[in-house]
N, C-alpha and C. Protein backbone atom coordinates (compact mmCIF):
# COMPACT_ATOMS: atom_id res chain seq x y z
N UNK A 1 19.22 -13.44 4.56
CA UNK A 1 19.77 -12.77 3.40
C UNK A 1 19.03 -11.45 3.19
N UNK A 2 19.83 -10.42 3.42
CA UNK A 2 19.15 -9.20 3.28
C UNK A 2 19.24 -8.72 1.73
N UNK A 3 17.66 -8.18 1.49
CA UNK A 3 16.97 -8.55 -0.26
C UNK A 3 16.66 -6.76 -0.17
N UNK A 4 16.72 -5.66 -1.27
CA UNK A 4 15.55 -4.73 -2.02
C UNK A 4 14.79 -5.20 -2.23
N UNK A 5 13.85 -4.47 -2.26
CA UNK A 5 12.50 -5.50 -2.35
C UNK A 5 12.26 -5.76 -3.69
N UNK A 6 13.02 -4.90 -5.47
CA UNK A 6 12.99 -5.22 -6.23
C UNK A 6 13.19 -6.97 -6.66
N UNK A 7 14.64 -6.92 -5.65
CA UNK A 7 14.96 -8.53 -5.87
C UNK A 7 14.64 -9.81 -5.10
N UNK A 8 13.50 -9.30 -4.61
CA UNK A 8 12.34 -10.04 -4.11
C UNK A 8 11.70 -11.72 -5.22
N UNK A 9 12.15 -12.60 -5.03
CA UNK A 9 11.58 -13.91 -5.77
C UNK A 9 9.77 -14.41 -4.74
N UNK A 10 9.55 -15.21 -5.37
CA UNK A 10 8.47 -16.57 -5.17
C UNK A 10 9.28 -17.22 -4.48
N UNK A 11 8.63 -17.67 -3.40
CA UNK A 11 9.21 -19.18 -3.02
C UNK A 11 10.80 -18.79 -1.85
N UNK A 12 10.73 -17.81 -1.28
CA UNK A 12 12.27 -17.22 -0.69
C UNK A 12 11.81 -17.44 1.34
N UNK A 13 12.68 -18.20 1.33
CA UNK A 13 12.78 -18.18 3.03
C UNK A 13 13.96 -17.61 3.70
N UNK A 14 13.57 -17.24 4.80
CA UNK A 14 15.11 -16.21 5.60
C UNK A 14 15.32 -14.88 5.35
N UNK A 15 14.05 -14.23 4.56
CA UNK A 15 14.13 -12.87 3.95
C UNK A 15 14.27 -12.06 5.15
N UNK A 16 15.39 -11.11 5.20
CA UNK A 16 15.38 -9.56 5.41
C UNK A 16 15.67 -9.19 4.86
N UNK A 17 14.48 -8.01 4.58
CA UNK A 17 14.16 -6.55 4.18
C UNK A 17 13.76 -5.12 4.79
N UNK A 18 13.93 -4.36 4.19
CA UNK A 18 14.04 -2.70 5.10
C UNK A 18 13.36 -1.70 4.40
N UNK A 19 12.25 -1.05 4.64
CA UNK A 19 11.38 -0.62 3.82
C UNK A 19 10.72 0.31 4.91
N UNK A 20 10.06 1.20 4.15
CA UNK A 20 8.71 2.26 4.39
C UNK A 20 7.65 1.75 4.98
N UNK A 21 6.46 1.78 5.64
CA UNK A 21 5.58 1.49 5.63
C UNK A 21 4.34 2.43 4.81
N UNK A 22 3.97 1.71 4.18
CA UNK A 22 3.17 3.46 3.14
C UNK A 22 1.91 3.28 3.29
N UNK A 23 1.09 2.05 3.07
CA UNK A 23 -0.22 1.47 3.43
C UNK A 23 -0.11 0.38 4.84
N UNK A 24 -1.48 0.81 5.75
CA UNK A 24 -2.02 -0.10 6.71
C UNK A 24 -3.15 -0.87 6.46
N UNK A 25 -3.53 -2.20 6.42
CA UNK A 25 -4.90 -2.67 6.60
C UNK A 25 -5.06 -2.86 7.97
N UNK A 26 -6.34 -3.19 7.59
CA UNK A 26 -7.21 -3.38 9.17
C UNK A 26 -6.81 -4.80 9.82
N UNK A 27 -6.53 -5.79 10.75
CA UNK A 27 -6.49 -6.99 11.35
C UNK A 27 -8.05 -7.69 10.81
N UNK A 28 -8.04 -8.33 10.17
CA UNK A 28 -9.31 -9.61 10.46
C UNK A 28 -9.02 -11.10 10.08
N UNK A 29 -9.84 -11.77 10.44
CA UNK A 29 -10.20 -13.41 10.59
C UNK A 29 -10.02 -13.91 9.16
N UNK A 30 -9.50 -14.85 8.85
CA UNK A 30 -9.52 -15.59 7.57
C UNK A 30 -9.41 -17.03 8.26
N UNK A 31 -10.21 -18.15 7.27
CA UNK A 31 -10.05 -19.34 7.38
C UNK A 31 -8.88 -19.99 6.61
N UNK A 32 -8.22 -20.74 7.45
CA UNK A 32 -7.02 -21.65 6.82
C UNK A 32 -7.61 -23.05 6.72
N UNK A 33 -6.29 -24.07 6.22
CA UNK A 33 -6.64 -25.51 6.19
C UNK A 33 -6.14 -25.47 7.99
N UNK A 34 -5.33 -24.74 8.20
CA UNK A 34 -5.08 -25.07 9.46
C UNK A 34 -6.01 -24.12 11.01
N UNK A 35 -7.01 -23.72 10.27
CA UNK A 35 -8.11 -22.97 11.10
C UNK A 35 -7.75 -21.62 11.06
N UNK A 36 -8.63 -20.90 12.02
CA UNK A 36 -8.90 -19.69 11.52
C UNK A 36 -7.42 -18.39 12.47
N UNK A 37 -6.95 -17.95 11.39
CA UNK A 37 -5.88 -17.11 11.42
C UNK A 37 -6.73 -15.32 11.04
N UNK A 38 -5.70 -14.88 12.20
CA UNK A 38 -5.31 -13.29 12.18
C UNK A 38 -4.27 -13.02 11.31
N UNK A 39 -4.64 -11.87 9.93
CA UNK A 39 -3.81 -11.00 9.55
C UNK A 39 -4.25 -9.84 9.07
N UNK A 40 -3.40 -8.84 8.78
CA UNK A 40 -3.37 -7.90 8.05
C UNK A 40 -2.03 -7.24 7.13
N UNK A 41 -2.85 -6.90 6.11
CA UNK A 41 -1.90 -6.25 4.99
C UNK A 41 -1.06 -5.06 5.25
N UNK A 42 -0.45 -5.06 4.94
CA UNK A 42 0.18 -3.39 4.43
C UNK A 42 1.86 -3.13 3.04
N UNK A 43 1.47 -2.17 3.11
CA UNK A 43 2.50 -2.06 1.64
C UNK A 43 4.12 -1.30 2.63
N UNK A 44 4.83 -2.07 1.90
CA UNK A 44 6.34 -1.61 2.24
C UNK A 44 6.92 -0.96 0.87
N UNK A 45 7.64 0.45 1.11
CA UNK A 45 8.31 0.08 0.18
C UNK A 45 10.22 1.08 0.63
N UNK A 46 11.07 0.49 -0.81
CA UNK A 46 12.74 1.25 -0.62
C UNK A 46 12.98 2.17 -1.92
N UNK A 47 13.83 2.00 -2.19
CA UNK A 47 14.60 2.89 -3.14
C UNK A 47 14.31 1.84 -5.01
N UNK A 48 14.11 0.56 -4.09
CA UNK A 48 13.41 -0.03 -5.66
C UNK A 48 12.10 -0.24 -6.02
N UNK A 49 11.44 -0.06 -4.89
CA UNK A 49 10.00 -0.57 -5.19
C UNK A 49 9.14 -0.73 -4.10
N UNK A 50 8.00 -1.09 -4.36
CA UNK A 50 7.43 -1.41 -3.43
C UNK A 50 6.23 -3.29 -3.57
N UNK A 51 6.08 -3.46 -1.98
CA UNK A 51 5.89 -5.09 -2.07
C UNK A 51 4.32 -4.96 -0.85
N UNK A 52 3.42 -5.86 -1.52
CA UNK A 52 2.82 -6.13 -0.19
C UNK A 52 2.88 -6.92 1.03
N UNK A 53 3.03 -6.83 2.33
CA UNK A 53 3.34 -7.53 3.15
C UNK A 53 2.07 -7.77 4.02
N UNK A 54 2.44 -9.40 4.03
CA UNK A 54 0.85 -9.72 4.61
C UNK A 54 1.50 -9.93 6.22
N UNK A 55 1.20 -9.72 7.32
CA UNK A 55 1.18 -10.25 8.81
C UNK A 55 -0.12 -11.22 9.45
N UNK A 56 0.76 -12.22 9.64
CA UNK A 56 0.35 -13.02 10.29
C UNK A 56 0.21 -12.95 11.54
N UNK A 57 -0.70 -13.73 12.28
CA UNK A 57 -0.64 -13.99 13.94
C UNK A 57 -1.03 -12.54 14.60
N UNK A 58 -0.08 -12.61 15.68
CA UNK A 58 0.75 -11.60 16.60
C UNK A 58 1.23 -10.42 15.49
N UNK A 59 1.52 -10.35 14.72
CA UNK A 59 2.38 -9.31 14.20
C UNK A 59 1.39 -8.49 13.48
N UNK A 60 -0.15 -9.12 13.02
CA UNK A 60 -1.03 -8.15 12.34
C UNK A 60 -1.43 -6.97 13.53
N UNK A 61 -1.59 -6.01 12.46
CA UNK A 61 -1.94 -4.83 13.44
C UNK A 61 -1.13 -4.02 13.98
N UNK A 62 -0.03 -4.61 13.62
CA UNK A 62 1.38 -3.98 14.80
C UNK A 62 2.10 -2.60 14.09
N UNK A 63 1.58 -2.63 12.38
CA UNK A 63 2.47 -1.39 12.11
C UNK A 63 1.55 0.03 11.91
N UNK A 64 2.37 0.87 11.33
CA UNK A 64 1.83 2.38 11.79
C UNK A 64 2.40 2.92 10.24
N UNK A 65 1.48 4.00 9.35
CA UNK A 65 2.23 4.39 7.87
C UNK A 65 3.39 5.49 8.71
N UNK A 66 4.04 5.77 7.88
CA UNK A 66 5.36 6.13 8.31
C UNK A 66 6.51 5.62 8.33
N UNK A 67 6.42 4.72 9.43
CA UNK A 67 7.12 3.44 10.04
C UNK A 67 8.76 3.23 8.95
N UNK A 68 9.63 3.19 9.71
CA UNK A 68 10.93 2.36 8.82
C UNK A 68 10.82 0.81 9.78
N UNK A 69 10.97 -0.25 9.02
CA UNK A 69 10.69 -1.46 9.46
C UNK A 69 11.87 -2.46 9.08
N UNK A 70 12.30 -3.66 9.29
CA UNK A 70 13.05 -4.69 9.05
C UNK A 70 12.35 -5.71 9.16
N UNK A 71 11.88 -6.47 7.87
CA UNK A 71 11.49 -7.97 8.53
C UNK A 71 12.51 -8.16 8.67
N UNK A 72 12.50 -9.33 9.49
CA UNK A 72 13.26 -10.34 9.65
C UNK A 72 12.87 -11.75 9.46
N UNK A 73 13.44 -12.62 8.60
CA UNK A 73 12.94 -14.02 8.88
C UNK A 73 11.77 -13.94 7.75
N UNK A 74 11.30 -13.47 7.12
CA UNK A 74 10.24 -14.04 6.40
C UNK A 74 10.38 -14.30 4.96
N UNK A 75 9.17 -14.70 4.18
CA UNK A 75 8.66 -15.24 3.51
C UNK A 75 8.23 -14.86 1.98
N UNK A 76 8.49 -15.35 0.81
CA UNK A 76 7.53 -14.97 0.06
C UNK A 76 6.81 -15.74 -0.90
N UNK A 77 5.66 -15.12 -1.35
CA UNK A 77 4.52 -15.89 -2.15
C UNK A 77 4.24 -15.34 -3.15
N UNK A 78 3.24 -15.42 -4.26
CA UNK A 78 3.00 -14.75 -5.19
C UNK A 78 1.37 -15.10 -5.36
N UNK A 79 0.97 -13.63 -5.58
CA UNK A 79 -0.54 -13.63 -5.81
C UNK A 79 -0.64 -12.93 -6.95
N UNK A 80 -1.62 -13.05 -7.54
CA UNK A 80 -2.31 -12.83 -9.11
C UNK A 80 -0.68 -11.81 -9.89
N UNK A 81 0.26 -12.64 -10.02
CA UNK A 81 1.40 -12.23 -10.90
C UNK A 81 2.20 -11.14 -9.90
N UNK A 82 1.96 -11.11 -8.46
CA UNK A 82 2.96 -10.19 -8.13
C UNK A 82 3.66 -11.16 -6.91
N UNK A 83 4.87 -10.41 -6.35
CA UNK A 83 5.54 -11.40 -4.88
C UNK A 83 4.66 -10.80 -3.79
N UNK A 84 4.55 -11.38 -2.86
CA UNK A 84 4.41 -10.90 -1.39
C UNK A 84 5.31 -11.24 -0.84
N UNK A 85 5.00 -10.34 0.15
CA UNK A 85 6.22 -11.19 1.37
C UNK A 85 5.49 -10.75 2.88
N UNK A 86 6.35 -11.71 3.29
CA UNK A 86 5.10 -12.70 4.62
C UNK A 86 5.65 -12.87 5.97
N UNK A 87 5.12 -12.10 7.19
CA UNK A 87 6.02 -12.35 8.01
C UNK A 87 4.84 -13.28 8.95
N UNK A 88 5.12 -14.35 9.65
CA UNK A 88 4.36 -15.51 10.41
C UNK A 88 4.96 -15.33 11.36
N UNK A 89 4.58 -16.93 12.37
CA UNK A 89 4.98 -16.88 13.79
C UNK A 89 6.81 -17.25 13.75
N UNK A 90 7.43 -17.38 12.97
CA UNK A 90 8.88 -17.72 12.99
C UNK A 90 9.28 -16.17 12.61
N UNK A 91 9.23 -15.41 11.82
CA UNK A 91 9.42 -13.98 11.44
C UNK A 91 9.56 -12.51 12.59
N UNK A 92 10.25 -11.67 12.53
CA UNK A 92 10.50 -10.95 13.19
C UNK A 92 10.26 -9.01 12.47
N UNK A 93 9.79 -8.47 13.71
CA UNK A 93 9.41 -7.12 12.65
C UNK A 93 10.48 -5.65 13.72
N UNK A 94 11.25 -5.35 12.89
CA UNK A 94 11.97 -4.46 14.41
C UNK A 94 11.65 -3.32 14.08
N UNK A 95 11.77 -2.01 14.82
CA UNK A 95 11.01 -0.61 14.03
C UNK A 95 12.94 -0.12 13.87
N UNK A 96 13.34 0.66 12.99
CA UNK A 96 14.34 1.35 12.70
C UNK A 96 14.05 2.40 12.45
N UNK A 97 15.23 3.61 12.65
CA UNK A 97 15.09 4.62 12.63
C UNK A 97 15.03 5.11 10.96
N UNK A 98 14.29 6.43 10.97
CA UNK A 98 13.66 6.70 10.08
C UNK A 98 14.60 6.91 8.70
N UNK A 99 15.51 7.56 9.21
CA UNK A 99 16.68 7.69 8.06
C UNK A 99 17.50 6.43 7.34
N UNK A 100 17.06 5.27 8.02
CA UNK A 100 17.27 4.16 7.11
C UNK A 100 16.77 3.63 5.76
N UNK A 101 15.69 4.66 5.58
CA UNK A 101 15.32 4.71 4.11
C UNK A 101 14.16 5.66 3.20
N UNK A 102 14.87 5.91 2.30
CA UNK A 102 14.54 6.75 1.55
C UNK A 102 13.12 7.62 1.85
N UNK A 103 12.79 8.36 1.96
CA UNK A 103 11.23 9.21 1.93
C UNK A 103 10.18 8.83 1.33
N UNK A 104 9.18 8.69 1.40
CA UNK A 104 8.29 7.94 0.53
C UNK A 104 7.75 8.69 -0.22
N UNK A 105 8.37 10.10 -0.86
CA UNK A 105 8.16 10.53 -2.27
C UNK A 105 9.49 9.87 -3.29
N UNK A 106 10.04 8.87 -2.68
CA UNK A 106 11.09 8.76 -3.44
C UNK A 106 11.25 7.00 -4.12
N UNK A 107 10.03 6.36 -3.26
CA UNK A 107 10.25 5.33 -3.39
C UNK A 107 9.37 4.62 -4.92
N UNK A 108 9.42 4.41 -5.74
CA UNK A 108 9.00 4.14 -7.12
C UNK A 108 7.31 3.28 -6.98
N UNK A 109 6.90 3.23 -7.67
CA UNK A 109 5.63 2.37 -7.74
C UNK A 109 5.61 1.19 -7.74
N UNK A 110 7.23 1.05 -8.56
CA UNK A 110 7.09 -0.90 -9.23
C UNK A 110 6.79 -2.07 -8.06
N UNK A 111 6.44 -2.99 -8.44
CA UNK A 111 6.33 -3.63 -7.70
C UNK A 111 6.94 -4.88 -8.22
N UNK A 112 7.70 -6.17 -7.86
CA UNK A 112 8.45 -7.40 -8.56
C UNK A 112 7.43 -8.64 -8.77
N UNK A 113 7.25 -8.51 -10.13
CA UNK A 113 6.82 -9.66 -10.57
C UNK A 113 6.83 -11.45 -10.63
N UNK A 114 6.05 -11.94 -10.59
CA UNK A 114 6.63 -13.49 -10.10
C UNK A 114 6.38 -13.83 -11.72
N UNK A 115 7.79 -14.80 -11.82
CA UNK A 115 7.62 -14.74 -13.22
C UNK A 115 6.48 -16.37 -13.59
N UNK A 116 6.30 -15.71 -14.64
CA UNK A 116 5.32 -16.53 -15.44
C UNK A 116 4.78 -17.82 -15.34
N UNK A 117 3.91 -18.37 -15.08
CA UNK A 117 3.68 -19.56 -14.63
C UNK A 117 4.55 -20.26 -13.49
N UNK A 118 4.74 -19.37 -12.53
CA UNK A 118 5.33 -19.76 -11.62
C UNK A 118 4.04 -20.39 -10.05
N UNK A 119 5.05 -21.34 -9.93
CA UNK A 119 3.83 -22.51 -8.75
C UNK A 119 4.68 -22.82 -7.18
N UNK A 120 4.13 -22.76 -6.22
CA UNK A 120 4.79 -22.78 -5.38
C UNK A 120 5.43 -24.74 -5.06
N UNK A 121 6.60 -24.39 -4.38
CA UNK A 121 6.70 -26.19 -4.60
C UNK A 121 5.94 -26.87 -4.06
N UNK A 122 5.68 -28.35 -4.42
CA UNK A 122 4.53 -29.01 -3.71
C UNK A 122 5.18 -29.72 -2.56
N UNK A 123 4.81 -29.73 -1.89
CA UNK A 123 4.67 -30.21 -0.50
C UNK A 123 5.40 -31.83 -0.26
N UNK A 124 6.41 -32.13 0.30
CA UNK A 124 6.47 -33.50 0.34
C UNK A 124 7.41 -33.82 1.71
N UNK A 125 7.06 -34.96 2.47
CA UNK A 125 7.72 -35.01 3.49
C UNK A 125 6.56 -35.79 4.60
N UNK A 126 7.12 -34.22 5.83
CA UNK A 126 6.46 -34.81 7.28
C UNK A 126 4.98 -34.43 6.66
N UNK A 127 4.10 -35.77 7.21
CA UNK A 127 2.82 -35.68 7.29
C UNK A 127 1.85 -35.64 5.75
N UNK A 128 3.03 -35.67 4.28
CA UNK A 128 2.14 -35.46 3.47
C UNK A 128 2.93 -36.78 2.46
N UNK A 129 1.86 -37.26 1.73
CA UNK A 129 2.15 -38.16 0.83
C UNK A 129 1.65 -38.16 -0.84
N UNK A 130 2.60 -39.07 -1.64
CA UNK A 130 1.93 -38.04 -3.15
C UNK A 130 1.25 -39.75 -3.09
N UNK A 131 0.04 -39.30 -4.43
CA UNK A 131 -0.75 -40.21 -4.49
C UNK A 131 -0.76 -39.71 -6.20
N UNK A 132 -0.46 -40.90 -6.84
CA UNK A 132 -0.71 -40.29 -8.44
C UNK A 132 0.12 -38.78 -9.01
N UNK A 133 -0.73 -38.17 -9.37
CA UNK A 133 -0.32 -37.11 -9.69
C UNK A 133 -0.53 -35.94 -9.05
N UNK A 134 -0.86 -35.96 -7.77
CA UNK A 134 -1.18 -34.82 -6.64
C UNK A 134 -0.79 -35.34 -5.19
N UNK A 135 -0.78 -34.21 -4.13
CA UNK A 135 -0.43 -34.50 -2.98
C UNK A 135 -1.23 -34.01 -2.03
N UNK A 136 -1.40 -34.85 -1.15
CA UNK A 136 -2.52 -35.02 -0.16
C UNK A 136 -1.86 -35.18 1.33
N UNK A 137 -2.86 -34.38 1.93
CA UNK A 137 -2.45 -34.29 3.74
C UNK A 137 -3.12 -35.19 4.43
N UNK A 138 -2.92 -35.54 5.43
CA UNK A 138 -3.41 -37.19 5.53
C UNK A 138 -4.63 -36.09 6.59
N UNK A 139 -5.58 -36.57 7.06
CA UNK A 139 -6.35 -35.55 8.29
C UNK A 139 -5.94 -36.46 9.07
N UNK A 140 -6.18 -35.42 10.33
CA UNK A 140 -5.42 -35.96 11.65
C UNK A 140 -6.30 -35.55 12.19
């Protein structure tokens, strides 16, 4: 489902979006529950706004400021009251030509808010079981 990044939610799978690249971070190491992962940040933005996009795996490191981009396939989350959006190892990043969007004196500051006490869903299924009032991953 191709999204502006204004209408960007919490919690959205199957996202494409088409944006600027305006900020690069650097690639480094972070620890997961599922061990230690490569990413890096950078800011996208269109004609509504702009979003941070975190890269995962393979795909950190890969963009350049300038850049017109398409995720494909990804993700979003919300950190301290704003969305991200997330491209991992299922996600796709294609470069497009430049005139696919707006100039980046044109693209606004806002960024889309996750609304208010918003929680990501909890987990239930393969490999996890609820116990009481919380849910737990079994270790393997």
């Amino acid at each position: 489902m191709e999204k502006k990044i204004s209408d960007l939610k919490p919690g959205e799978d199957g996202v494409v979006v088409r944006g600027r690249v305006l900020e690069v971070g650097e690639p480094r190491d972070v620890e997961t529950r599922s061990g230690l992962r490569t990413l890096s940040e950078a800011v996208i933005g269109d004609e509504t706004g702009r979003v941070k996009l975190t890269l995962w795996g393979d795909h950190a490191g890969s963009l350049s400021v300038g850049q017109v981009i398409e995720v494909q396939n990804g993700f979003t989350t919300a950190f301290r009251g704003k969305v991200q959006l997330n491209v991992g190892q299922r996600g796709a990043i294609k470069i497009l030509d430049d005139s696919d969007v707006v100039p980046e004196d044109q693209i606004p500051d806002e960024s889309p808010d996750a609304p208010e006490g918003w929680r990501p869903r909890r987990r239930e299924g393969r490999g996890y079981s609820r116990r009481g009032s919380s849910y737990r991953r079994p270790r393997w």
